[in-house]
PDB file of N, CA and C in Angstrom:
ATOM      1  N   UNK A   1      24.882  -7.604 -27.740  1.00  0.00           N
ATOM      2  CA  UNK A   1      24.778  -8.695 -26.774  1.00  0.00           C
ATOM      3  C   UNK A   1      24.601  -8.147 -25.352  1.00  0.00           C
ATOM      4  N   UNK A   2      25.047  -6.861 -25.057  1.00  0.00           N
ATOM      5  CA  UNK A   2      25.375  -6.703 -23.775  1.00  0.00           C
ATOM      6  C   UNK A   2      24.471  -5.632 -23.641  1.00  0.00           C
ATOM      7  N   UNK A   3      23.417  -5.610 -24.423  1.00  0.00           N
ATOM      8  CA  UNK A   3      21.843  -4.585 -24.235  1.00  0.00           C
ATOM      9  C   UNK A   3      21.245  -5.477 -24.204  1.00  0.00           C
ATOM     10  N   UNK A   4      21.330  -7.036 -24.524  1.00  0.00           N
ATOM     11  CA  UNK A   4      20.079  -7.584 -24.402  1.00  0.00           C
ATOM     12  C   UNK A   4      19.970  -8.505 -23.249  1.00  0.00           C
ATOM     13  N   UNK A   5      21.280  -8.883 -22.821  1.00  0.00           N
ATOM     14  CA  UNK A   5      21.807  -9.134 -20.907  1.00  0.00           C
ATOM     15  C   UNK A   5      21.143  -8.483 -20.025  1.00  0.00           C
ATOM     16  N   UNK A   6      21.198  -6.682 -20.534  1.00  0.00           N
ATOM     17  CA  UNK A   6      20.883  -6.191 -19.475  1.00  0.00           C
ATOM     18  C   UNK A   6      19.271  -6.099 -19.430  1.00  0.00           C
ATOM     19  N   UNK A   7      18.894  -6.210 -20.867  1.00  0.00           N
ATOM     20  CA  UNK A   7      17.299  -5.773 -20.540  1.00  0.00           C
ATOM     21  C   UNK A   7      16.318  -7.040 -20.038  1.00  0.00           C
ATOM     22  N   UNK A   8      17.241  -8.178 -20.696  1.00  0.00           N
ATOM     23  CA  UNK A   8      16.681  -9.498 -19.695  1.00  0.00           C
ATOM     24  C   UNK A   8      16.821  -9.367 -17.968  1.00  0.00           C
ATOM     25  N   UNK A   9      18.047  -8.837 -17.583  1.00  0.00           N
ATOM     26  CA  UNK A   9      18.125  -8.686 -16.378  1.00  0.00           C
ATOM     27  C   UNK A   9      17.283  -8.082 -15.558  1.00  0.00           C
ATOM     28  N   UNK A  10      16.877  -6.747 -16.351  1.00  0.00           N
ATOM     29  CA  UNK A  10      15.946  -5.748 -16.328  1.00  0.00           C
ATOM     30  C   UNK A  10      14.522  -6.425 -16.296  1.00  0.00           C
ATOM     31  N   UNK A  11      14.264  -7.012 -16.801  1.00  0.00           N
ATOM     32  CA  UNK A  11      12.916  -8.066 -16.605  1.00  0.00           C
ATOM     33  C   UNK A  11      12.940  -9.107 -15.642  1.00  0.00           C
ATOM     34  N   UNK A  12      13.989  -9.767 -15.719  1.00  0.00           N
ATOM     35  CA  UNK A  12      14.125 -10.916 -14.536  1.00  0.00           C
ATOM     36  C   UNK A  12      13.962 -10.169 -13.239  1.00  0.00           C
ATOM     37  N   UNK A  13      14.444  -9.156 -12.984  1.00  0.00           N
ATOM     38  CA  UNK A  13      14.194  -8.671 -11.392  1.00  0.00           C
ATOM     39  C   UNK A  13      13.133  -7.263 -11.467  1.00  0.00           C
ATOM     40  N   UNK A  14      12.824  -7.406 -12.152  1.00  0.00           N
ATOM     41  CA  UNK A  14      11.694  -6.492 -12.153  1.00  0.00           C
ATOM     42  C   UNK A  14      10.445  -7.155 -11.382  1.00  0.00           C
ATOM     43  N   UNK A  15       9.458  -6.236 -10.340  1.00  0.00           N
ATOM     44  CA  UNK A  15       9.097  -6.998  -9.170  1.00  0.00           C
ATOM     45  C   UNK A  15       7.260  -7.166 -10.521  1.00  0.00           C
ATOM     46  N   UNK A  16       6.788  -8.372 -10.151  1.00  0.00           N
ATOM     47  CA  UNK A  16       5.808  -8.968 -11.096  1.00  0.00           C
ATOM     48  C   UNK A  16       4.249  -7.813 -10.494  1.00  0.00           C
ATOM     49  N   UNK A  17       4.137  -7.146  -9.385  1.00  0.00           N
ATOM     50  CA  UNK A  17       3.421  -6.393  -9.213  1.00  0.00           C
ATOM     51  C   UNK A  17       3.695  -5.308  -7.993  1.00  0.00           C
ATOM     52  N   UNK A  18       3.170  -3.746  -7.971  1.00  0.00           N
ATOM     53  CA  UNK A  18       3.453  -2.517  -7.333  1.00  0.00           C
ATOM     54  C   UNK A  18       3.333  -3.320  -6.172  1.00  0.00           C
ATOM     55  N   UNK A  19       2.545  -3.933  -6.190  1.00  0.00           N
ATOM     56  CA  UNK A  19       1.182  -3.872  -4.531  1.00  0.00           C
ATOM     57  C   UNK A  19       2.027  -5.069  -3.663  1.00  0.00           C
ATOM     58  N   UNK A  20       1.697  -4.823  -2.496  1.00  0.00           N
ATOM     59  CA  UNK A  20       2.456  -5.674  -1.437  1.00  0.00           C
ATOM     60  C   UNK A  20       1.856  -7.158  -0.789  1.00  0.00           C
ATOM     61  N   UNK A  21       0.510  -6.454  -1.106  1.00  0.00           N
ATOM     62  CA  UNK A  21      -0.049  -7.926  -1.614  1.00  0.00           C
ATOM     63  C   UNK A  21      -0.430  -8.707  -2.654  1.00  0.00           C
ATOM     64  N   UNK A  22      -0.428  -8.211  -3.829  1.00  0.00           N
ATOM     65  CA  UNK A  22       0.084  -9.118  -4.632  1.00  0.00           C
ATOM     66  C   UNK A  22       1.566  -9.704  -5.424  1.00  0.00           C
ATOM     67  N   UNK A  23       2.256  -9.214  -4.825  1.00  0.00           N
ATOM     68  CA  UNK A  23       3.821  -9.321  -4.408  1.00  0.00           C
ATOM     69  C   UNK A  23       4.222 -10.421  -3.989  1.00  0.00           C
ATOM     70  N   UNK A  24       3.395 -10.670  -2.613  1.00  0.00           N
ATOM     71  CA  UNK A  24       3.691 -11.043  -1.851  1.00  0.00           C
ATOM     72  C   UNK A  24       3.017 -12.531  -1.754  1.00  0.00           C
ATOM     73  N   UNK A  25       1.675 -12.399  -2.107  1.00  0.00           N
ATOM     74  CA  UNK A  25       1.192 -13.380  -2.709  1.00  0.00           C
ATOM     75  C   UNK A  25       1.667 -14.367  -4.035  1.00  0.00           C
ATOM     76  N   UNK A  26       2.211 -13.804  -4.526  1.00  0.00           N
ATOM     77  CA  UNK A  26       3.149 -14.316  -5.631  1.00  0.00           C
ATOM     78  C   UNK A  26       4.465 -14.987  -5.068  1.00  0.00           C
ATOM     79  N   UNK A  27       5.024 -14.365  -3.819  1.00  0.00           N
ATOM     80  CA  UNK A  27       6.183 -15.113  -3.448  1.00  0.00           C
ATOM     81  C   UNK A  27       5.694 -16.349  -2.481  1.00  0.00           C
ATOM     82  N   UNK A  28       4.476 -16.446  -1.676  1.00  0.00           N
ATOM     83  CA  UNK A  28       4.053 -17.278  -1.337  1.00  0.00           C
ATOM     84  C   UNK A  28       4.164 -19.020  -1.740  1.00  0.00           C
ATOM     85  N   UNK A  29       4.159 -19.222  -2.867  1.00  0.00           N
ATOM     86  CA  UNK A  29       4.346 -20.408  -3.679  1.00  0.00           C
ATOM     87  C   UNK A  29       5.920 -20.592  -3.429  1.00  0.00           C
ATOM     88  N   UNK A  30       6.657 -19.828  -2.796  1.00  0.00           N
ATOM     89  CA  UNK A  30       7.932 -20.090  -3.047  1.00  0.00           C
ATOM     90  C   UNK A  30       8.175 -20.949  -2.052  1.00  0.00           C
ATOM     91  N   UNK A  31       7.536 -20.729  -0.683  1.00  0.00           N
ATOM     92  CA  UNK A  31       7.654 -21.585   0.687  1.00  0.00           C
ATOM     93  C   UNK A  31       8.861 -21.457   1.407  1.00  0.00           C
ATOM     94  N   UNK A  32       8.925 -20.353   1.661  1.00  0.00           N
ATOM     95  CA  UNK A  32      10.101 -19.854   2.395  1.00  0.00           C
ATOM     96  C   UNK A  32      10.289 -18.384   2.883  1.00  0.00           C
ATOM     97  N   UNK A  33       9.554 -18.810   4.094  1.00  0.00           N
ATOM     98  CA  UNK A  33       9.211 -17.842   4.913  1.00  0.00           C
ATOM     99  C   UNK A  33      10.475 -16.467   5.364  1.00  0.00           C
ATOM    100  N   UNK A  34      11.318 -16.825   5.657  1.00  0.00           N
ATOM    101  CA  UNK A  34      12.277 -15.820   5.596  1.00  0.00           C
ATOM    102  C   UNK A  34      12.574 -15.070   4.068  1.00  0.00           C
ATOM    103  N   UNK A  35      12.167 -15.648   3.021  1.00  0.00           N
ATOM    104  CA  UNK A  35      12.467 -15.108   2.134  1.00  0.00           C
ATOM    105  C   UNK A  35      11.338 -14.182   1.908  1.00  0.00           C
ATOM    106  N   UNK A  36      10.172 -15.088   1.591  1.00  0.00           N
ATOM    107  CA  UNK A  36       8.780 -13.798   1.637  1.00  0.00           C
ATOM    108  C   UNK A  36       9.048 -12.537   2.421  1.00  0.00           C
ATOM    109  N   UNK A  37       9.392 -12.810   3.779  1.00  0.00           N
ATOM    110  CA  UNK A  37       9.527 -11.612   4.666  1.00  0.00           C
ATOM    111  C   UNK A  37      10.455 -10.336   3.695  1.00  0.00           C
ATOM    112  N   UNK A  38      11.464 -11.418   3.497  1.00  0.00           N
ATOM    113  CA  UNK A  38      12.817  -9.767   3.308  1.00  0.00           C
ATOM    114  C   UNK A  38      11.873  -9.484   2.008  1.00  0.00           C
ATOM    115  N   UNK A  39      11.457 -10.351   1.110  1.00  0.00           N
ATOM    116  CA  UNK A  39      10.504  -9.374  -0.389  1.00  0.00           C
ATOM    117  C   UNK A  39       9.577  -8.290   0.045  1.00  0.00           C
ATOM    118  N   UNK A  40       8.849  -8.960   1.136  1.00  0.00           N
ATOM    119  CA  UNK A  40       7.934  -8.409   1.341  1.00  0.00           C
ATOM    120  C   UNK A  40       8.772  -6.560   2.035  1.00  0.00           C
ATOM    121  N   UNK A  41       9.835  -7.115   2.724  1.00  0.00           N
ATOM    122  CA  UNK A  41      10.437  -5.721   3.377  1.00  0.00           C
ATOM    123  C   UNK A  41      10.797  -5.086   2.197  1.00  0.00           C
ATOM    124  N   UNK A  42      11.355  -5.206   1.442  1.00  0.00           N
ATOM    125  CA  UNK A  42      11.802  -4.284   0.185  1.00  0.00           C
ATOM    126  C   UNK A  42      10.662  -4.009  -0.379  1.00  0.00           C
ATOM    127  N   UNK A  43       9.974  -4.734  -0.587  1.00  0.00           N
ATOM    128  CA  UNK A  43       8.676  -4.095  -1.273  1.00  0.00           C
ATOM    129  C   UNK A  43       7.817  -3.055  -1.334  1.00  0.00           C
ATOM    130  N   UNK A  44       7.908  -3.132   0.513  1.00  0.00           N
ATOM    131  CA  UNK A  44       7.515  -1.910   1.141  1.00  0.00           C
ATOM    132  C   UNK A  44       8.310  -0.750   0.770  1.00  0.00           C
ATOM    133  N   UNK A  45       9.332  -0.982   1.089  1.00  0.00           N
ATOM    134  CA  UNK A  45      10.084   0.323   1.187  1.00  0.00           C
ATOM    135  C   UNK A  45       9.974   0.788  -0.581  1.00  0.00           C
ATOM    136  N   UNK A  46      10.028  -0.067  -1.555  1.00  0.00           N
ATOM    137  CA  UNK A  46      10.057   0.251  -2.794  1.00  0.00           C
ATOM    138  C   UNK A  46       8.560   1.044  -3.290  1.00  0.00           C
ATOM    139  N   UNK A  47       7.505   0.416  -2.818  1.00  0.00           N
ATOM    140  CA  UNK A  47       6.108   1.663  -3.125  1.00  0.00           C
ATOM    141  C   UNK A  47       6.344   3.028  -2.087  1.00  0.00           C
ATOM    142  N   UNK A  48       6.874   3.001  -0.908  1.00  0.00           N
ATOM    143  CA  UNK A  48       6.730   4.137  -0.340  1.00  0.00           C
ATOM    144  C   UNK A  48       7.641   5.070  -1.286  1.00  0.00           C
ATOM    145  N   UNK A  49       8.944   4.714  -1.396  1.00  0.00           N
ATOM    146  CA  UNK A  49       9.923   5.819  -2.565  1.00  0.00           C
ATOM    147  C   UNK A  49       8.971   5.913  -4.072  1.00  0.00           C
ATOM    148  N   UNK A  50       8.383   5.076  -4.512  1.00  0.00           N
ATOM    149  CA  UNK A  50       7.621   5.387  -5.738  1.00  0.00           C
ATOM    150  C   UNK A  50       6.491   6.679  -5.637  1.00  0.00           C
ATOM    151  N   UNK A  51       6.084   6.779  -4.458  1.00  0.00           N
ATOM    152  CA  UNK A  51       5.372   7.890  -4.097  1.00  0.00           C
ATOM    153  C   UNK A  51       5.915   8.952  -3.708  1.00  0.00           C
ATOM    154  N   UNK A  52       6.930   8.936  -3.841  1.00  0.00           N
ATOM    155  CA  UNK A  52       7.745  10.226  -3.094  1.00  0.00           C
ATOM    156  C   UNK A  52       9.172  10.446  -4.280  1.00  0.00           C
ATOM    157  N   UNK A  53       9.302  11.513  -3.801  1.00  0.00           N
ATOM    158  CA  UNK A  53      10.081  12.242  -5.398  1.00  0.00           C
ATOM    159  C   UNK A  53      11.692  12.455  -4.372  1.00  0.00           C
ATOM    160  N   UNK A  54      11.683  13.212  -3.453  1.00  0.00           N
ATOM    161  CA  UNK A  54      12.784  13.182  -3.050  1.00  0.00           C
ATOM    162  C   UNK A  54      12.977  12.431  -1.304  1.00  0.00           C
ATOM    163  N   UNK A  55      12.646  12.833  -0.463  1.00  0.00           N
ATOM    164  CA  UNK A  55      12.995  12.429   0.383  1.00  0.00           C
ATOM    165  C   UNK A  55      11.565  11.826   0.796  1.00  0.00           C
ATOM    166  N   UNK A  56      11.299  10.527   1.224  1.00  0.00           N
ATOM    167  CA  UNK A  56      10.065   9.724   1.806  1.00  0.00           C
ATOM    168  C   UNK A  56       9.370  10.223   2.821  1.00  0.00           C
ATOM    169  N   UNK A  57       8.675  10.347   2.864  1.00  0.00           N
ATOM    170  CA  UNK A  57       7.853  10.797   4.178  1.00  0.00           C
ATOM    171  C   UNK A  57       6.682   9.812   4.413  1.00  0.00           C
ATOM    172  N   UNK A  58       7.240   8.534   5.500  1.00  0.00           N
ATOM    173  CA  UNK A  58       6.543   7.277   5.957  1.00  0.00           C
ATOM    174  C   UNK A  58       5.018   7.686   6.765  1.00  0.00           C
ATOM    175  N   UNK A  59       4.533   7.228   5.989  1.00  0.00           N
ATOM    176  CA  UNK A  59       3.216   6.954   7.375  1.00  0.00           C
ATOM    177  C   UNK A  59       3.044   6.055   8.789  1.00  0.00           C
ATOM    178  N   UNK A  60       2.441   6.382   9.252  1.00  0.00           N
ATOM    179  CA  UNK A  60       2.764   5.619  11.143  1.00  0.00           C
ATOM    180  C   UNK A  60       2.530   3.896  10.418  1.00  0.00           C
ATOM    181  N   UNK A  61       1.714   4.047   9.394  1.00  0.00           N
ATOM    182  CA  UNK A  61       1.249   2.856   8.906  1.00  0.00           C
ATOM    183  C   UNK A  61       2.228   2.203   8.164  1.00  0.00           C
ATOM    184  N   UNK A  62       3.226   3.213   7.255  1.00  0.00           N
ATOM    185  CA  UNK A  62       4.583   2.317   6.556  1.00  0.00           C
ATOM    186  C   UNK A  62       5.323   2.073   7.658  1.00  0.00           C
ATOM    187  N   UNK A  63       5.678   2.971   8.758  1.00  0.00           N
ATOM    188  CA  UNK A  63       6.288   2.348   9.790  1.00  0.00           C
ATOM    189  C   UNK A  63       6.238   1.530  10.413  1.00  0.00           C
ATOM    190  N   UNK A  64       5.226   1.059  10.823  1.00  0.00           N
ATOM    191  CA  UNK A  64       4.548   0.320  11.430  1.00  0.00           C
ATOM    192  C   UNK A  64       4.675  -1.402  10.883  1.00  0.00           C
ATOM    193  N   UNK A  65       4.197  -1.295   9.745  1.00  0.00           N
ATOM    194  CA  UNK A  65       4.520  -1.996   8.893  1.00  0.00           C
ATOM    195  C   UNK A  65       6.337  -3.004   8.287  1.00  0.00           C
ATOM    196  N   UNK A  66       6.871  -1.788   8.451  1.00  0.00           N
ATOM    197  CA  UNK A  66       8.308  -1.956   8.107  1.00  0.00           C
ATOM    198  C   UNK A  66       8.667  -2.367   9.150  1.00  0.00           C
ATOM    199  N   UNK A  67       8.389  -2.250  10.127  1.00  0.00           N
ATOM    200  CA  UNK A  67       8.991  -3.100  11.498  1.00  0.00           C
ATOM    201  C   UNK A  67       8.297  -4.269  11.948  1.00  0.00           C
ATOM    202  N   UNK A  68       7.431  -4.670  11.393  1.00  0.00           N
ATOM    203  CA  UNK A  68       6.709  -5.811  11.312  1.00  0.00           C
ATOM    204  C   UNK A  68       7.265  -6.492  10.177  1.00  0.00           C
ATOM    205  N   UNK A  69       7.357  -6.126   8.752  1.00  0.00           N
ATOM    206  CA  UNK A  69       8.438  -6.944   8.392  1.00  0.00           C
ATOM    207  C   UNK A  69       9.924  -7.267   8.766  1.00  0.00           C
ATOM    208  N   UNK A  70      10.605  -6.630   8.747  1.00  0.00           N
ATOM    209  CA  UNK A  70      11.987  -6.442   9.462  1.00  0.00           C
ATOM    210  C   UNK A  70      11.614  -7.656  11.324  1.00  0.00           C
ATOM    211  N   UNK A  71      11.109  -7.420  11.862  1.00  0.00           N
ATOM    212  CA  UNK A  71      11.192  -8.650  12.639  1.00  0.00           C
ATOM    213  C   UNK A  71      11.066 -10.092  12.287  1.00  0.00           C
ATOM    214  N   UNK A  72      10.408 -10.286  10.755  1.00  0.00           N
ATOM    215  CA  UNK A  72      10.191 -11.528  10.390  1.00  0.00           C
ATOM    216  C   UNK A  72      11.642 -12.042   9.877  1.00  0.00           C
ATOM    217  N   UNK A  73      12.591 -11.276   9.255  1.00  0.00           N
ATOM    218  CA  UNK A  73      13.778 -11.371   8.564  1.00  0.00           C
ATOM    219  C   UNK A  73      15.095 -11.765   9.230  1.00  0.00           C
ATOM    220  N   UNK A  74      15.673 -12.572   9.096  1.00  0.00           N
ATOM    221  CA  UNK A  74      17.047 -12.623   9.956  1.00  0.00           C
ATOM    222  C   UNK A  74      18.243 -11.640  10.142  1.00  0.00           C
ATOM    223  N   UNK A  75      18.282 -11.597   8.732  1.00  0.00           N
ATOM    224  CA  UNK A  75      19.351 -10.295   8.671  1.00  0.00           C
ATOM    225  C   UNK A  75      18.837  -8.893   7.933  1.00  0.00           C
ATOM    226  N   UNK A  76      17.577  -8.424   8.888  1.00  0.00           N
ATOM    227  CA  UNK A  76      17.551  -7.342   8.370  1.00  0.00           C
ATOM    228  C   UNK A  76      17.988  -5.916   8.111  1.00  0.00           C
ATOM    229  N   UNK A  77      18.775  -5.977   8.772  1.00  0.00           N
ATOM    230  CA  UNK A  77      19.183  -4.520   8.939  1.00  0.00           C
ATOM    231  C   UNK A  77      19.949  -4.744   7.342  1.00  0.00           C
ATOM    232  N   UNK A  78      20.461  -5.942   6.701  1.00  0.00           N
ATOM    233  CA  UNK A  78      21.118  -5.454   5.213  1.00  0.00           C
ATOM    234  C   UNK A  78      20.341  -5.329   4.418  1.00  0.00           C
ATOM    235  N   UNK A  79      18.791  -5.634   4.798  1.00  0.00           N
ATOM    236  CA  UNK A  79      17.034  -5.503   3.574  1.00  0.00           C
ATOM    237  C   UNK A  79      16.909  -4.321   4.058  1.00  0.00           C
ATOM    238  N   UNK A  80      17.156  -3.127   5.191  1.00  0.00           N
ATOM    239  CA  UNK A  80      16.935  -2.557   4.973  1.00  0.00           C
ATOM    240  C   UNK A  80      17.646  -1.447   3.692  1.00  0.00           C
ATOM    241  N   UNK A  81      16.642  -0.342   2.832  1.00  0.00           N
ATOM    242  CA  UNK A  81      17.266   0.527   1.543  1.00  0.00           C
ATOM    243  C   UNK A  81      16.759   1.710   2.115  1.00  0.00           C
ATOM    244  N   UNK A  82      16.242   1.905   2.719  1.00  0.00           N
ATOM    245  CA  UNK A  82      15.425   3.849   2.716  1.00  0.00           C
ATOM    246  C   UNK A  82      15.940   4.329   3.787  1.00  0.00           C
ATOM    247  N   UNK A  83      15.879   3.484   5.141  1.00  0.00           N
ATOM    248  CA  UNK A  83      16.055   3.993   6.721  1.00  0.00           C
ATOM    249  C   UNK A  83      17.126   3.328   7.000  1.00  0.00           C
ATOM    250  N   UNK A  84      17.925   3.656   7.961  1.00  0.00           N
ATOM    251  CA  UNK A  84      18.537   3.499   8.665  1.00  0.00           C
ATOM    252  C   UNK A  84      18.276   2.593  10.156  1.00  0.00           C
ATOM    253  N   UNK A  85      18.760   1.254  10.202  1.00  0.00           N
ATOM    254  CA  UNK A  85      18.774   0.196  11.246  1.00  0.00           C
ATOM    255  C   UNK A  85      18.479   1.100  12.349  1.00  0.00           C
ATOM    256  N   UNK A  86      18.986   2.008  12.981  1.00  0.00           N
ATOM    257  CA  UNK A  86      18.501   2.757  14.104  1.00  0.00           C
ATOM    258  C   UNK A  86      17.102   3.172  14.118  1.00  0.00           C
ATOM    259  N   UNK A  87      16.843   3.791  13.036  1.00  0.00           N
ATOM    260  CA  UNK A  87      15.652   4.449  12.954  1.00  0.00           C
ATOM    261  C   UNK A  87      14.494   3.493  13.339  1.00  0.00           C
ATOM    262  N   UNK A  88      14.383   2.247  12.819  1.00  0.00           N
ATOM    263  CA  UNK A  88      13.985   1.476  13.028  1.00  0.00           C
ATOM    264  C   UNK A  88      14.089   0.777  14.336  1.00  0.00           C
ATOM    265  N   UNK A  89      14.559   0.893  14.618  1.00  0.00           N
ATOM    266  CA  UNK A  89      14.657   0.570  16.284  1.00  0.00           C
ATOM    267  C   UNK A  89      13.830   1.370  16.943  1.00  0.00           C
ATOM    268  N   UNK A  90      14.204   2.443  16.985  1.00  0.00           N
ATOM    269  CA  UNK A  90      13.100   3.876  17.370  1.00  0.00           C
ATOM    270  C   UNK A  90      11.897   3.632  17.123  1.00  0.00           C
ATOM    271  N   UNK A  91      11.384   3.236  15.895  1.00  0.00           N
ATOM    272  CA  UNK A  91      10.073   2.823  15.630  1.00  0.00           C
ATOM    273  C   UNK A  91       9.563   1.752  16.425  1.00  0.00           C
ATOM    274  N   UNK A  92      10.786   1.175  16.527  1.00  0.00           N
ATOM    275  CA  UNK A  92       9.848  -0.475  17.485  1.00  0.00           C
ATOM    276  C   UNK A  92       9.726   0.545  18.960  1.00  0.00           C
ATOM    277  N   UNK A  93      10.925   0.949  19.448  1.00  0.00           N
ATOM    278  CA  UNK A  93      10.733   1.574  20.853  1.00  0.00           C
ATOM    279  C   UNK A  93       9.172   2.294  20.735  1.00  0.00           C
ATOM    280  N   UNK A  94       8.974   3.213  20.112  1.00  0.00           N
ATOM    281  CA  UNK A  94       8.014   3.871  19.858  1.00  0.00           C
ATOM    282  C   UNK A  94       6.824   3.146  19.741  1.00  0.00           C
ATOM    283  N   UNK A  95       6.948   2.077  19.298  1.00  0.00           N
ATOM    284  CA  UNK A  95       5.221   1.371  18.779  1.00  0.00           C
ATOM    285  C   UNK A  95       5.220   0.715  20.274  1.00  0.00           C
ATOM    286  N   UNK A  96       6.311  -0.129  20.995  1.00  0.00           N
ATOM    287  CA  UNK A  96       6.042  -0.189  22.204  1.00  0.00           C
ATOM    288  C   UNK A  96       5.816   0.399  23.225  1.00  0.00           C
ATOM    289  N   UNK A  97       5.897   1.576  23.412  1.00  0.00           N
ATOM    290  CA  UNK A  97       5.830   2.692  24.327  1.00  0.00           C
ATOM    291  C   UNK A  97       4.040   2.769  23.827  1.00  0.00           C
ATOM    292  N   UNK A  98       3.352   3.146  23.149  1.00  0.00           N
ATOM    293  CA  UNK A  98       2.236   3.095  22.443  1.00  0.00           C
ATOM    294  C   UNK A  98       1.458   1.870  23.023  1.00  0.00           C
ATOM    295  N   UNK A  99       1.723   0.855  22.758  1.00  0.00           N
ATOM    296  CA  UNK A  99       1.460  -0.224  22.846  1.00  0.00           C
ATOM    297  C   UNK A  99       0.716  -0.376  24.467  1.00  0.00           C
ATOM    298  N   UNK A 100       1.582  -0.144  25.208  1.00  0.00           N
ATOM    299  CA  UNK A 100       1.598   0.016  26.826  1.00  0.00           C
ATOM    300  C   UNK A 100       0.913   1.088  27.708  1.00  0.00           C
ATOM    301  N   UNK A 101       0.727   1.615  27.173  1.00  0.00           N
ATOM    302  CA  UNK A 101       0.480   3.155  27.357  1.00  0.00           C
ATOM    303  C   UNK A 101      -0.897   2.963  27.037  1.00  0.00           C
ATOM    304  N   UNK A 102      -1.917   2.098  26.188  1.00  0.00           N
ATOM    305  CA  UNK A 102      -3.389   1.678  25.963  1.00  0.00           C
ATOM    306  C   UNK A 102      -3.111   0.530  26.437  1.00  0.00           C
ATOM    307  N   UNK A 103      -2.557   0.219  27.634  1.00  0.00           N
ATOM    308  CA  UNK A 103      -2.764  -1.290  28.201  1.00  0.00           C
ATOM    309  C   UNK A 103      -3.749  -0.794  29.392  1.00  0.00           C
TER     310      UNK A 103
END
């Protein structure tokens, strides 16, 4: 009984596709924009660790990205799983400093 709990469980949250847009597109129908966001934030962070064996090594573009989700989210700093709430801060400082700097 308690192998077949878990492997249902194991299917129930198992994410319906890798890709972040079709992920994400899939949560769309749900209509609930804060929620898409935090999927969409884990999502991310979940293909970048699938590509990476031990420690992640983000592109300016997962970064970039991850802080663009994470602003859509209310409470993100608890969606965040890979980085650290600071780090992420740094990234926003950073994309704004960037930002200004080609103004």
């Amino acid at each position: 009984m308690a192998k077949k709990a878990d492997t249902g469980l194991k299917t129930w949250t198992k994410p319906a596709t890798d890709s972040l847009i079709g992920g994400t597109a899939a949560d769309l129908a749900k209509r609930r924009p804060d929620w898409i966001a935090a999927n969409a934030l884990l999502r991310q962070q979940l293909i970048v660790l699938k590509r990476q064996v031990k420690q992640p090594k983000l592109s300016p573009r997962d970064r970039g990205l991850l802080v663009l989700l994470a602003s859509r989210v209310q409470d993100w700093r608890t969606a965040l799983v890979m980085v650290k709430p600071d780090t992420l801060l740094k990234w926003h400082r950073q994309g704004i400093k960037l930002f200004w700097r080609h103004q």
